[in-house]
PDB file of N, CA and C in Angstrom:
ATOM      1  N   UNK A   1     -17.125  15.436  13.355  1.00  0.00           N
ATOM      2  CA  UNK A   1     -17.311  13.998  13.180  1.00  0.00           C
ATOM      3  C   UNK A   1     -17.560  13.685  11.714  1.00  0.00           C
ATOM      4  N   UNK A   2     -16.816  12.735  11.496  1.00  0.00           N
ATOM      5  CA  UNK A   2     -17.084  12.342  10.203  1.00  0.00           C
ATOM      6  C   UNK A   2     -18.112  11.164   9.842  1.00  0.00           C
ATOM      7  N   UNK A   3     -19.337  12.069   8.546  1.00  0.00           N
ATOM      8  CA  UNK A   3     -20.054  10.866   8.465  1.00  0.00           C
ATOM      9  C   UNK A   3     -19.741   9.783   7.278  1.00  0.00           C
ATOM     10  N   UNK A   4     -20.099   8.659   7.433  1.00  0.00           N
ATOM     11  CA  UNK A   4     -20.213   7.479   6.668  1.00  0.00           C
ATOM     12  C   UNK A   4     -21.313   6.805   6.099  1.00  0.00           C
ATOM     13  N   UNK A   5     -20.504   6.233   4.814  1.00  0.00           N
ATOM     14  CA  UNK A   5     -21.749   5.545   3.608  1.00  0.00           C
ATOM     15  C   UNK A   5     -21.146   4.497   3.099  1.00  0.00           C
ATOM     16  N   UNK A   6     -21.805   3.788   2.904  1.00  0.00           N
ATOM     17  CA  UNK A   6     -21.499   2.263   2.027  1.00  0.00           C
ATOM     18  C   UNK A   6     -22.682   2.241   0.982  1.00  0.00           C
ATOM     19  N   UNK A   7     -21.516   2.456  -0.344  1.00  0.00           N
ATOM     20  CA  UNK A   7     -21.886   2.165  -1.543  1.00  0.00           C
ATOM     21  C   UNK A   7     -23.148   0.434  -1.749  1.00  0.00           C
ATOM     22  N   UNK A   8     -23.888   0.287  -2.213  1.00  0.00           N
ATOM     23  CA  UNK A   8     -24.689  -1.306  -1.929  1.00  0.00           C
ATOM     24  C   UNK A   8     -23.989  -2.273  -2.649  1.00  0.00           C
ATOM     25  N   UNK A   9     -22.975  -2.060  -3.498  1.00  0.00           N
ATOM     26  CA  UNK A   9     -21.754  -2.400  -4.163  1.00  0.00           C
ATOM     27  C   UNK A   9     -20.868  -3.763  -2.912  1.00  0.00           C
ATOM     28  N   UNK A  10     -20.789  -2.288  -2.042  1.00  0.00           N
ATOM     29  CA  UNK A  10     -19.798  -2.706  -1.150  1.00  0.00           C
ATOM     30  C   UNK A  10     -20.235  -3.290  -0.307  1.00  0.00           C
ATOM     31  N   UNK A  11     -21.107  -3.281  -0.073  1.00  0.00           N
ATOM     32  CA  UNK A  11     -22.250  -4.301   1.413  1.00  0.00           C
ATOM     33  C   UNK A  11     -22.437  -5.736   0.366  1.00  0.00           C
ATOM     34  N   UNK A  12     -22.720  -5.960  -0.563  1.00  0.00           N
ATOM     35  CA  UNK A  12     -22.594  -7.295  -1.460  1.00  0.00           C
ATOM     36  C   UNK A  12     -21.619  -7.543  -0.842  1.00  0.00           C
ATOM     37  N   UNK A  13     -20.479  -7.366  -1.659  1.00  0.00           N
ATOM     38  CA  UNK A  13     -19.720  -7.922  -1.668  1.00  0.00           C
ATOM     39  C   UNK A  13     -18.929  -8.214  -0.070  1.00  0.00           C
ATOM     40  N   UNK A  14     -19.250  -7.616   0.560  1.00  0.00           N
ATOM     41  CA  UNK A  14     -18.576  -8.062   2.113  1.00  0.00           C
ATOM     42  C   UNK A  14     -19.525  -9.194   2.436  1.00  0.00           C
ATOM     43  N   UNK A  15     -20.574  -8.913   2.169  1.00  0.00           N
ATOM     44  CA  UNK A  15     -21.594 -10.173   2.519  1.00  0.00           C
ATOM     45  C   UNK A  15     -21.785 -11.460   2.850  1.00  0.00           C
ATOM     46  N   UNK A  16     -20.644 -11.679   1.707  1.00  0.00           N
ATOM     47  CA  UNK A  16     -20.321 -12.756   0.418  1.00  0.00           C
ATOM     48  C   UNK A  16     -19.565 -13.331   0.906  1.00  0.00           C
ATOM     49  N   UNK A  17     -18.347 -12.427   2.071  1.00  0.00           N
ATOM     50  CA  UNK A  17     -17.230 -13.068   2.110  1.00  0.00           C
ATOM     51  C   UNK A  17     -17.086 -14.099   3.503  1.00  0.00           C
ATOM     52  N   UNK A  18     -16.713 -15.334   3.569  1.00  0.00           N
ATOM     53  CA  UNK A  18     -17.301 -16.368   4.610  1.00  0.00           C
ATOM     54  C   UNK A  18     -15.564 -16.444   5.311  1.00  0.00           C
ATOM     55  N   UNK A  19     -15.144 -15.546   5.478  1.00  0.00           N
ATOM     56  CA  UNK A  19     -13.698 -16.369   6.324  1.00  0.00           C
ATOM     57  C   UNK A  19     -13.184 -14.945   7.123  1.00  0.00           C
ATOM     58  N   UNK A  20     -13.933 -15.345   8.473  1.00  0.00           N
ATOM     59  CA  UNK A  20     -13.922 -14.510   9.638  1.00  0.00           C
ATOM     60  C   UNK A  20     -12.731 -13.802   9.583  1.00  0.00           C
ATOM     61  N   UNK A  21     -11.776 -14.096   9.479  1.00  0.00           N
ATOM     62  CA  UNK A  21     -10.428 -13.160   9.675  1.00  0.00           C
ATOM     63  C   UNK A  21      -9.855 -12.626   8.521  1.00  0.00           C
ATOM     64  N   UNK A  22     -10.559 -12.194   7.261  1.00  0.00           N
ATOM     65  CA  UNK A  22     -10.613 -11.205   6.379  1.00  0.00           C
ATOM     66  C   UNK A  22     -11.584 -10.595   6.976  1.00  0.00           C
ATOM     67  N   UNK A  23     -12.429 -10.753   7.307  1.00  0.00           N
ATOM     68  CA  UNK A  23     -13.704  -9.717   7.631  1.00  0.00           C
ATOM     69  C   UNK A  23     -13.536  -9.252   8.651  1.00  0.00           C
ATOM     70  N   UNK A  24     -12.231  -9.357   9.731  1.00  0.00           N
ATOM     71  CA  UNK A  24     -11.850  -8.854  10.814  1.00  0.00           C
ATOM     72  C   UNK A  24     -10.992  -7.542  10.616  1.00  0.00           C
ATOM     73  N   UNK A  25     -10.133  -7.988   9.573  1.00  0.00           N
ATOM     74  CA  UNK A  25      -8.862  -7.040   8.549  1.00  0.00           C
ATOM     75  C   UNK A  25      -9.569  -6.285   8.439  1.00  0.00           C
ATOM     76  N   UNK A  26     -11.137  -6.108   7.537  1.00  0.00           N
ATOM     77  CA  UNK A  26     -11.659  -4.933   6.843  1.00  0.00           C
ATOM     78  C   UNK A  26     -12.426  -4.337   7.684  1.00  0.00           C
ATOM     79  N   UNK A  27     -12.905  -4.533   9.078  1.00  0.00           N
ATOM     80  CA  UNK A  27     -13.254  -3.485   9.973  1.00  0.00           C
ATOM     81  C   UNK A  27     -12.106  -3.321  10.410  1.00  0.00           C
ATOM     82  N   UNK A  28     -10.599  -3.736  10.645  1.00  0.00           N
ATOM     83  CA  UNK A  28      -9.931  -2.680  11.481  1.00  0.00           C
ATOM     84  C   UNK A  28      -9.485  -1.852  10.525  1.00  0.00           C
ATOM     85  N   UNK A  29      -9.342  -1.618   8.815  1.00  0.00           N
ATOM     86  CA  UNK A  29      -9.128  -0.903   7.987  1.00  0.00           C
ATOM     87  C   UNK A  29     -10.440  -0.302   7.687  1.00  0.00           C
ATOM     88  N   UNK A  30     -11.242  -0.041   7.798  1.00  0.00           N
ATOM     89  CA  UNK A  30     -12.655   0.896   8.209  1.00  0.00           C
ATOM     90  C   UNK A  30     -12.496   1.851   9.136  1.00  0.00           C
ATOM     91  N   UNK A  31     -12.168   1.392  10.159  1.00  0.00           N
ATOM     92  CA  UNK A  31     -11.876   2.131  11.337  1.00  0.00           C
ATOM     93  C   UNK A  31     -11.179   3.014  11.203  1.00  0.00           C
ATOM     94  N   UNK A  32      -9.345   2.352  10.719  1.00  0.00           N
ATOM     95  CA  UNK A  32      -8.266   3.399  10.624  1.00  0.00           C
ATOM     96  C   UNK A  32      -8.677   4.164   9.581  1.00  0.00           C
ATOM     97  N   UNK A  33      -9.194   4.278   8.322  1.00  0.00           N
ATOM     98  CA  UNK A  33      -9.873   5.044   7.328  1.00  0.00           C
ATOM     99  C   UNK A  33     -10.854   6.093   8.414  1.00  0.00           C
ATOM    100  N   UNK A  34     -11.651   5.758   9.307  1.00  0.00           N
ATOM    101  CA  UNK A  34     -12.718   6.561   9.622  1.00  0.00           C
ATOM    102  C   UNK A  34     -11.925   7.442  10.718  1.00  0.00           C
ATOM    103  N   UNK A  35     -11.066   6.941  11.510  1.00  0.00           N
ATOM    104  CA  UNK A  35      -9.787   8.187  11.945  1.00  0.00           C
ATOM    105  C   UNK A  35      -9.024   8.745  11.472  1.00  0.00           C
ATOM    106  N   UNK A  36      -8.369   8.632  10.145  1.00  0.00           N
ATOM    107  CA  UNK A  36      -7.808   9.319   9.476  1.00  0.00           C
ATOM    108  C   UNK A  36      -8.441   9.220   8.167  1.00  0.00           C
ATOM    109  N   UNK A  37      -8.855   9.770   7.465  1.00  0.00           N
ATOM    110  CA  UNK A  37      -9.539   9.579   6.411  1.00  0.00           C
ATOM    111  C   UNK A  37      -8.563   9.875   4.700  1.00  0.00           C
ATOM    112  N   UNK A  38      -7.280  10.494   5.235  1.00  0.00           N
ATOM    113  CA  UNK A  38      -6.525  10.621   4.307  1.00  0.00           C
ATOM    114  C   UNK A  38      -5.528   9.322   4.033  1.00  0.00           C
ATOM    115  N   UNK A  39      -5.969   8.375   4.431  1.00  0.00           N
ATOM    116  CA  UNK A  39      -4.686   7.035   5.031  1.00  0.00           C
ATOM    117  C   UNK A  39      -4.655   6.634   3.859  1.00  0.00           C
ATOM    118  N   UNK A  40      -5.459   6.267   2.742  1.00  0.00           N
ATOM    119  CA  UNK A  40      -5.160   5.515   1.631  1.00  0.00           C
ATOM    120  C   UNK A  40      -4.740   6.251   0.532  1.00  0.00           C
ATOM    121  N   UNK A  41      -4.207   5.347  -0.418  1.00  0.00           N
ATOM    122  CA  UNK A  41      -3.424   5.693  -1.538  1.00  0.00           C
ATOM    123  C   UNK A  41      -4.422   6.421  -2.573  1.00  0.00           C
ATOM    124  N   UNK A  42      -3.900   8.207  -3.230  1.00  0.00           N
ATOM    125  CA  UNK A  42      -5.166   8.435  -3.943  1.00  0.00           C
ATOM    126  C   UNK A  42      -4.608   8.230  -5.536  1.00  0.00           C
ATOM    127  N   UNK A  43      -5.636   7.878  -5.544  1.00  0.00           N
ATOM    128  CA  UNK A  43      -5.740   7.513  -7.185  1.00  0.00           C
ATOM    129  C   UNK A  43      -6.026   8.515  -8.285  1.00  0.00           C
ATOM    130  N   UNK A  44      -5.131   8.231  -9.710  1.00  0.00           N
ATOM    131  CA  UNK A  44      -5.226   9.003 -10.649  1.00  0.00           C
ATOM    132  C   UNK A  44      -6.552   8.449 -11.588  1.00  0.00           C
ATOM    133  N   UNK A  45      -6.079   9.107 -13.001  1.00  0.00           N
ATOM    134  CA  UNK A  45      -7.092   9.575 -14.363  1.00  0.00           C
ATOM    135  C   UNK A  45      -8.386   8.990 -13.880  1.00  0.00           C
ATOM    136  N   UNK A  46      -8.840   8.199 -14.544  1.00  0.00           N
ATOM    137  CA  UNK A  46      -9.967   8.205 -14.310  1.00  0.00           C
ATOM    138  C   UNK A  46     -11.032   7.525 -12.769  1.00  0.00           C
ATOM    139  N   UNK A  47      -9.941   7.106 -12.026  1.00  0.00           N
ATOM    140  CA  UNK A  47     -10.007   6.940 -10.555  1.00  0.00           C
ATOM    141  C   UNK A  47     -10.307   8.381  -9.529  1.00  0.00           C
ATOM    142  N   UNK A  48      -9.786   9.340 -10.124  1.00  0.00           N
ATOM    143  CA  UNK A  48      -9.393  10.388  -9.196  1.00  0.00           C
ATOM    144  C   UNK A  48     -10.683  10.916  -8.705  1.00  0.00           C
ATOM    145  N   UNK A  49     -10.150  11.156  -7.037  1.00  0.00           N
ATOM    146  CA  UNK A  49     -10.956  11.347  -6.337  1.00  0.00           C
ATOM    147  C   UNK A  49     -11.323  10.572  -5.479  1.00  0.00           C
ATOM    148  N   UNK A  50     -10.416   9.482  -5.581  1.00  0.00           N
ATOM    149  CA  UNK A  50     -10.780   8.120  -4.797  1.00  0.00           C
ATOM    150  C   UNK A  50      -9.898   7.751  -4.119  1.00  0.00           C
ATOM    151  N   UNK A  51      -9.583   7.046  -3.033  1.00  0.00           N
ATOM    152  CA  UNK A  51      -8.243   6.056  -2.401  1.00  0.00           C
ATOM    153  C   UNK A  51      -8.486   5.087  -2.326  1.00  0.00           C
ATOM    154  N   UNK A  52      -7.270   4.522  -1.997  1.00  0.00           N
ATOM    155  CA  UNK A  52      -7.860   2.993  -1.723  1.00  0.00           C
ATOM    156  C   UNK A  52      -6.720   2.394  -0.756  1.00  0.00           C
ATOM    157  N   UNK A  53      -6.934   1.297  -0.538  1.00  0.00           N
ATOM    158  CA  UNK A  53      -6.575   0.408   1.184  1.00  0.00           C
ATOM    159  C   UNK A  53      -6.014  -0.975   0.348  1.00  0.00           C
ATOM    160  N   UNK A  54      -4.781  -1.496   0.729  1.00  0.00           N
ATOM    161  CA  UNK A  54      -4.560  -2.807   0.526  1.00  0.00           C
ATOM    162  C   UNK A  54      -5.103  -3.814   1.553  1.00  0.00           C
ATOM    163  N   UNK A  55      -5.701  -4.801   1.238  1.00  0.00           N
ATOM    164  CA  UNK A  55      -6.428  -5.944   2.187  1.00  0.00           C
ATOM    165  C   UNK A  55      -6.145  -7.274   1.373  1.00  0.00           C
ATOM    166  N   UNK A  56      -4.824  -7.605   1.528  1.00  0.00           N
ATOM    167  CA  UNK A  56      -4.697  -8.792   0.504  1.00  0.00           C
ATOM    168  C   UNK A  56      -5.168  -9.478   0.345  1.00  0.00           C
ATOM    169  N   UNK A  57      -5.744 -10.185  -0.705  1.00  0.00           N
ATOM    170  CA  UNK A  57      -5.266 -10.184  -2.127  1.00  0.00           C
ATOM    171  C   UNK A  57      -6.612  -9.245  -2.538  1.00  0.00           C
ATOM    172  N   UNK A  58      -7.286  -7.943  -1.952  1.00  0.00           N
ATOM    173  CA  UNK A  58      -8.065  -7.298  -2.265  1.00  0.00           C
ATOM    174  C   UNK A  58      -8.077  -5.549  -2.148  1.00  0.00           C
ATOM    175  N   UNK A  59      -8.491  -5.045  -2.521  1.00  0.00           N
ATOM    176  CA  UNK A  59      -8.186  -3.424  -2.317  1.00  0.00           C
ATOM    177  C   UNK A  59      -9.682  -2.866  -1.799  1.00  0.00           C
ATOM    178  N   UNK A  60      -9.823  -2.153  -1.205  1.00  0.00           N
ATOM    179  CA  UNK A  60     -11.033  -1.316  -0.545  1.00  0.00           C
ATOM    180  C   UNK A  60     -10.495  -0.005  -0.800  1.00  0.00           C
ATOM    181  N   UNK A  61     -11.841   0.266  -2.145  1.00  0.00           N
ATOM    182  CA  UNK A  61     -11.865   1.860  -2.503  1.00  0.00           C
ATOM    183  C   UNK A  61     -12.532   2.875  -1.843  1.00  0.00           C
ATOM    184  N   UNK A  62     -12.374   3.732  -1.382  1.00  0.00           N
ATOM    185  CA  UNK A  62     -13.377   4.565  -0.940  1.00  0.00           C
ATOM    186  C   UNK A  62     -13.410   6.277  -1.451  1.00  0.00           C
ATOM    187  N   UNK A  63     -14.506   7.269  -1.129  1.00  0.00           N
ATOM    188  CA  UNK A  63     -14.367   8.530  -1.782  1.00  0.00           C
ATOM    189  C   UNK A  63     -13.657   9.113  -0.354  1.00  0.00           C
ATOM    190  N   UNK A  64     -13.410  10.440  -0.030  1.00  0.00           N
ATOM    191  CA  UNK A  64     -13.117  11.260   1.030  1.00  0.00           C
ATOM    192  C   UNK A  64     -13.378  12.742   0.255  1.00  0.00           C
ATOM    193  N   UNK A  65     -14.869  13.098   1.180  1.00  0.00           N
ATOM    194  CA  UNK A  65     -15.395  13.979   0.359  1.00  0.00           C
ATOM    195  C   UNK A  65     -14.861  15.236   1.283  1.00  0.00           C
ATOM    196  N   UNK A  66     -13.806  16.063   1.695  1.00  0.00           N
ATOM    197  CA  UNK A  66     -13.464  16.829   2.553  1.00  0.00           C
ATOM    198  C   UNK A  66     -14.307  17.853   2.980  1.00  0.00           C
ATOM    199  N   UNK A  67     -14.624  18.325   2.042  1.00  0.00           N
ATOM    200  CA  UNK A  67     -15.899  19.819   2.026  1.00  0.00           C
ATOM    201  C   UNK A  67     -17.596  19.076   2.882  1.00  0.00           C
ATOM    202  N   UNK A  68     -17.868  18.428   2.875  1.00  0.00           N
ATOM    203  CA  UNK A  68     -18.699  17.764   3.561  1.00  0.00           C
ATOM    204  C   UNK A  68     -18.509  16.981   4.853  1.00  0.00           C
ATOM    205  N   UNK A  69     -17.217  16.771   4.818  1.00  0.00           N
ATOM    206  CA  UNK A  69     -16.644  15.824   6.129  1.00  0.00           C
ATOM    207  C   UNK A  69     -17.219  14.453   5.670  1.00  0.00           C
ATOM    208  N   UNK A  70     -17.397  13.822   4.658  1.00  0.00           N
ATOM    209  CA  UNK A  70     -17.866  12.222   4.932  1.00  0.00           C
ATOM    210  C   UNK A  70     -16.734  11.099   3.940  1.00  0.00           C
ATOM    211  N   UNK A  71     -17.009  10.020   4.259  1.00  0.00           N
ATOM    212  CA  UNK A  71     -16.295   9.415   3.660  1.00  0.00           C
ATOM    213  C   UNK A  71     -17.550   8.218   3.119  1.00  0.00           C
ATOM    214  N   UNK A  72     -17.170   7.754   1.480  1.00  0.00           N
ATOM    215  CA  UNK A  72     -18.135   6.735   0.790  1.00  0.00           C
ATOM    216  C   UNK A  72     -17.275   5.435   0.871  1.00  0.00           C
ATOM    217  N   UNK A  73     -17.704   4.185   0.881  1.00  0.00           N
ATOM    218  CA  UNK A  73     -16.874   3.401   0.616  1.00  0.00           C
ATOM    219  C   UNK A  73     -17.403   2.848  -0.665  1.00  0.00           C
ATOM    220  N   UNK A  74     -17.146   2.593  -1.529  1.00  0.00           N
ATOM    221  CA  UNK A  74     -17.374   2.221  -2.440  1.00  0.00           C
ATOM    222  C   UNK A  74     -17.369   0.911  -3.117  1.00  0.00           C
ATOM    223  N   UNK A  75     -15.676   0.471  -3.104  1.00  0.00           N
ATOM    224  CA  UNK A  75     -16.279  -1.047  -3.259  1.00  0.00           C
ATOM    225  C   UNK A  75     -15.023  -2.406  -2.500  1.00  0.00           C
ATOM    226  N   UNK A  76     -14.874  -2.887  -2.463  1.00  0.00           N
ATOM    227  CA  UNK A  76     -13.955  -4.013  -2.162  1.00  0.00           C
ATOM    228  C   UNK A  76     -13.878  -5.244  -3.410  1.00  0.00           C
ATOM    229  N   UNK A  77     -12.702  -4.946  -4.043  1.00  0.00           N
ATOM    230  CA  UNK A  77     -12.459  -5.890  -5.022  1.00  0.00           C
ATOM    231  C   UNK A  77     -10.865  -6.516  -4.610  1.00  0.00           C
ATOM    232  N   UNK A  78     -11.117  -7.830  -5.998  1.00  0.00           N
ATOM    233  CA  UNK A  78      -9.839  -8.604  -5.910  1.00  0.00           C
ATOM    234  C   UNK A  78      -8.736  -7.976  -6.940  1.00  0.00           C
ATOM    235  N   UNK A  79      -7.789  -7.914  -6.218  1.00  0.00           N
ATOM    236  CA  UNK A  79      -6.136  -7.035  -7.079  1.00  0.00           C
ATOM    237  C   UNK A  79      -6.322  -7.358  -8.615  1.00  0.00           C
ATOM    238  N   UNK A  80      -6.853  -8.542  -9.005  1.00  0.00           N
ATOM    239  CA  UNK A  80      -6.681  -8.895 -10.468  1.00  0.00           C
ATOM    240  C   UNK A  80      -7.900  -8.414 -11.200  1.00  0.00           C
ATOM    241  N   UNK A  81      -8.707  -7.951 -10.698  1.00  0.00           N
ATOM    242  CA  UNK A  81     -10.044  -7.818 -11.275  1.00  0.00           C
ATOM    243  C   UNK A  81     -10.166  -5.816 -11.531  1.00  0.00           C
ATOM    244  N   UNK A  82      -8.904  -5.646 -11.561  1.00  0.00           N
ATOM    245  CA  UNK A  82      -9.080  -3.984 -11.411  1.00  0.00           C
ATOM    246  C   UNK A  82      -9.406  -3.662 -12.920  1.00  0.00           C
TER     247      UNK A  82
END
């Protein structure tokens, strides 16, 4: 079983967000992340080590720490703000 963490990054900012059916998107992309944990795109130079999830017009980064079995989520930002 794989365990899970949310960065306090990432709990802000979901917090924040007031329009029920984005916040519906990012638990069913939680989910599919927490069954497959390799699903997102991994990222280079100074990203690496990380993936991330498209949730338009936003991306959800997370770690996938394999040797431990857990996955971090880290943060949920907007595409332009990278």
């Amino acid at each position: 079983m794989v365990t899970v963490a949310f960065e306090p990054r990432f709990k802000r900012t979901v917090s924040k967000i007031k329009d029920r059916a984005l916040k519906e998107k990012i638990k069913k992309q939680i989910k599919r992340i927490i069954a497959s944990p390799e699903t997102g795109k991994p990222m280079r130079y100074t990203r690496k080590r990380t993936r991330e999830v498209r949730i338009p017009p936003f991306r959800l980064s997370y770690m996938y720490l394999k040797n431990k079995n857990r996955i971090v989520f880290l943060e949920l930002y907007h595409k332009n703000e990278q």
